[in-house]
Protein backbone atom coordinates (compact mmCIF):
# COMPACT_ATOMS: atom_id res chain seq x y z
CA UNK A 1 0.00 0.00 0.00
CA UNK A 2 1.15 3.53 -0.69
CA UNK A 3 0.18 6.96 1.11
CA UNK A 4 0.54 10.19 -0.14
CA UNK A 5 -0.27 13.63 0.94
CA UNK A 6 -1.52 16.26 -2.36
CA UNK A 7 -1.98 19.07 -0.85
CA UNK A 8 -2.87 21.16 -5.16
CA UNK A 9 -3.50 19.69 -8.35
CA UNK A 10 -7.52 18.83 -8.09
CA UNK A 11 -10.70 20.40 -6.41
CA UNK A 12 -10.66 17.95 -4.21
CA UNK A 13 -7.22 18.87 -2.14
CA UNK A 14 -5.99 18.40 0.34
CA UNK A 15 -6.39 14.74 0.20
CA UNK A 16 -4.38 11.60 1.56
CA UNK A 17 -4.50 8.75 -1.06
CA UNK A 18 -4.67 5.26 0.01
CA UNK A 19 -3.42 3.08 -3.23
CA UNK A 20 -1.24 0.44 -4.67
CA UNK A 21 -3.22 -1.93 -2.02
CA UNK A 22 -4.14 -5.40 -2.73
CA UNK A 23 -7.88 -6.90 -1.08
CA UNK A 24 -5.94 -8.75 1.58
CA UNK A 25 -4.35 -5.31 3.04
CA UNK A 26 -7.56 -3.60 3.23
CA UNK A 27 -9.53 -6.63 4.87
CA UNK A 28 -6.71 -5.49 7.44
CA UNK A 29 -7.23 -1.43 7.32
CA UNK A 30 -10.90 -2.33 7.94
CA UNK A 31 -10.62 -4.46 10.53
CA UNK A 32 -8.72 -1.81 12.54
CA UNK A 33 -11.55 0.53 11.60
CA UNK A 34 -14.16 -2.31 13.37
CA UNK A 35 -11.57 -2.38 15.96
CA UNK A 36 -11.14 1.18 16.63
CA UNK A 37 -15.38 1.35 16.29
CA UNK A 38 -15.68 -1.35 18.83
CA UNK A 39 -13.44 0.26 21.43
CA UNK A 40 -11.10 -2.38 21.33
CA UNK A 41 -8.44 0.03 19.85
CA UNK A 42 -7.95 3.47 20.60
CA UNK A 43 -5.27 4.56 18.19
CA UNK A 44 -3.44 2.69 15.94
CA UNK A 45 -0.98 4.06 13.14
CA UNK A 46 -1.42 2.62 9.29
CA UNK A 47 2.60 1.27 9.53
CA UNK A 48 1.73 -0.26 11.95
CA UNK A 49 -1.59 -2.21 10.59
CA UNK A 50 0.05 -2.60 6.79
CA UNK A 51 3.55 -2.52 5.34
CA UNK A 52 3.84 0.89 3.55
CA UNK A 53 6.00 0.64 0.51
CA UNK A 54 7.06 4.45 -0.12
CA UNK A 55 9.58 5.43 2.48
CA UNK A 56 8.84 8.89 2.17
CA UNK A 57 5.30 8.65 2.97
CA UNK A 58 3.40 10.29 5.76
CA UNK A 59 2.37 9.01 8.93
CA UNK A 60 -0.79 8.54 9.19
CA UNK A 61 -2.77 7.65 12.89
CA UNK A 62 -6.34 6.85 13.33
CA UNK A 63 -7.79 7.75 16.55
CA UNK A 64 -11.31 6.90 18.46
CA UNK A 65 -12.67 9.85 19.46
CA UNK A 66 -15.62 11.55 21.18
CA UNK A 67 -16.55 13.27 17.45
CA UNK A 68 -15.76 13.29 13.95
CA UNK A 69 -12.89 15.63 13.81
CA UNK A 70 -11.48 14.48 10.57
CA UNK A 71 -7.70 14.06 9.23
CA UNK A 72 -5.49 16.93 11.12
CA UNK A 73 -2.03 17.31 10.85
CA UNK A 74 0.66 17.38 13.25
CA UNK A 75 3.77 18.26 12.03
CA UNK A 76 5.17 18.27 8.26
CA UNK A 77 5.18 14.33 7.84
CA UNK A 78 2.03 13.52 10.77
CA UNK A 79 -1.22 13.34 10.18
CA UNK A 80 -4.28 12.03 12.58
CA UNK A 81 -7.55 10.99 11.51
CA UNK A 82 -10.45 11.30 14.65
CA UNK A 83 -13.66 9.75 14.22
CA UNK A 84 -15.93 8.26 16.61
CA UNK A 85 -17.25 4.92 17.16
CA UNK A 86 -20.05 5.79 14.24
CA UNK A 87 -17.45 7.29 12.17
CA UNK A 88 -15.05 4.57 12.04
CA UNK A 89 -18.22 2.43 11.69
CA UNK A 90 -18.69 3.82 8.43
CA UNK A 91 -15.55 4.13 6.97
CA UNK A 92 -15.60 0.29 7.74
CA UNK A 93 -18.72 0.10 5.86
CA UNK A 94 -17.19 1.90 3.00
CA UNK A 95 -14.00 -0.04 2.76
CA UNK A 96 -15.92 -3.60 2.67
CA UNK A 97 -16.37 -3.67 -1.28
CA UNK A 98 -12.48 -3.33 -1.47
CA UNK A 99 -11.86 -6.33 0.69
CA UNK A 100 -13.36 -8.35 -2.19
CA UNK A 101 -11.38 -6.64 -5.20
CA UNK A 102 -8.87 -4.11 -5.70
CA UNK A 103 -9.64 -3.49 -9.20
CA UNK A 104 -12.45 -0.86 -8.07
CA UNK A 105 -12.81 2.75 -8.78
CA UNK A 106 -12.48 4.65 -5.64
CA UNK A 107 -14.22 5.54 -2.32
CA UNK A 108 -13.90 8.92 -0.13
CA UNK A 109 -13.60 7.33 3.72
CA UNK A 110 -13.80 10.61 5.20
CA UNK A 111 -15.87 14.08 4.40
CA UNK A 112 -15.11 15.63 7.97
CA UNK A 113 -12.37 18.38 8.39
CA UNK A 114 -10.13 19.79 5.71
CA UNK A 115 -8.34 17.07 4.41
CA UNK A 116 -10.60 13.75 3.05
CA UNK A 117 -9.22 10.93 2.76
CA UNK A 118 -9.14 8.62 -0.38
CA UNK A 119 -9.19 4.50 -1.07
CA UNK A 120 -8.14 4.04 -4.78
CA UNK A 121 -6.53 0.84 -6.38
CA UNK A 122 -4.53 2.86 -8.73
CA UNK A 123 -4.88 6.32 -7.13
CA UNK A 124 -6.86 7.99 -9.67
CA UNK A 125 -10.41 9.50 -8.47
């Protein structure tokens, strides 16, 4: 899987692309989502659910929260996405057709905050 931070270039920016994934490594990103829904996580970093193949990619965290903050960012490399336990609900929801193929077209996970967050197979939306 690959992350990467566009800040220009489409209407849609600021943005964090999720892509280059196979079906297998989102079953995992959405079972940290159910996880982090459930309570049974409270913050977990991407790295450390999948194997991220650009070494100059962000950091990105996903934290259970009281609300549906949306993606912040930390410093110049950090970024934190806070929903709550309905949020991460539904970006579960909307990651499920991905565990089955990675050959779809693309799904926004997140419409909170100022930076959305994107789930594309080849990172085109």
């Amino acid at each position: 899987m690959k992350v990467e931070h566009l800040t220009e270039g489409s209407p849609d920016c600021p943005l964090i692309r999720l892509f280059n994934f196979t079906a297998s490594e989102v079953q995992q990103l959405r079972k940290a989502f159910e996880a982090l829904a459930t309570g049974l996580l409270e913050r977990v970093s991407l790295d450390g659910i999948l194997c991220v193949e650009n070494p100059d990619a962000i950091l990105l965290e996903f934290v259970r929260s009281d609300r549906d903050t949306g993606i912040m960012k930390r410093d110049q490399r950090t970024f934190v996405l806070e929903l709550s336990a309905e949020g991460w609900t539904t970006a579960a929801e909307l990651a499920q057709p991905f565990c089955q193929s990675s050959s779809l077209g693309h799904q926004w996970l997140t419409n909170t905050g100022g930076i959305r967050l994107l789930l594309s197979p080849t990172g085109h939306w």
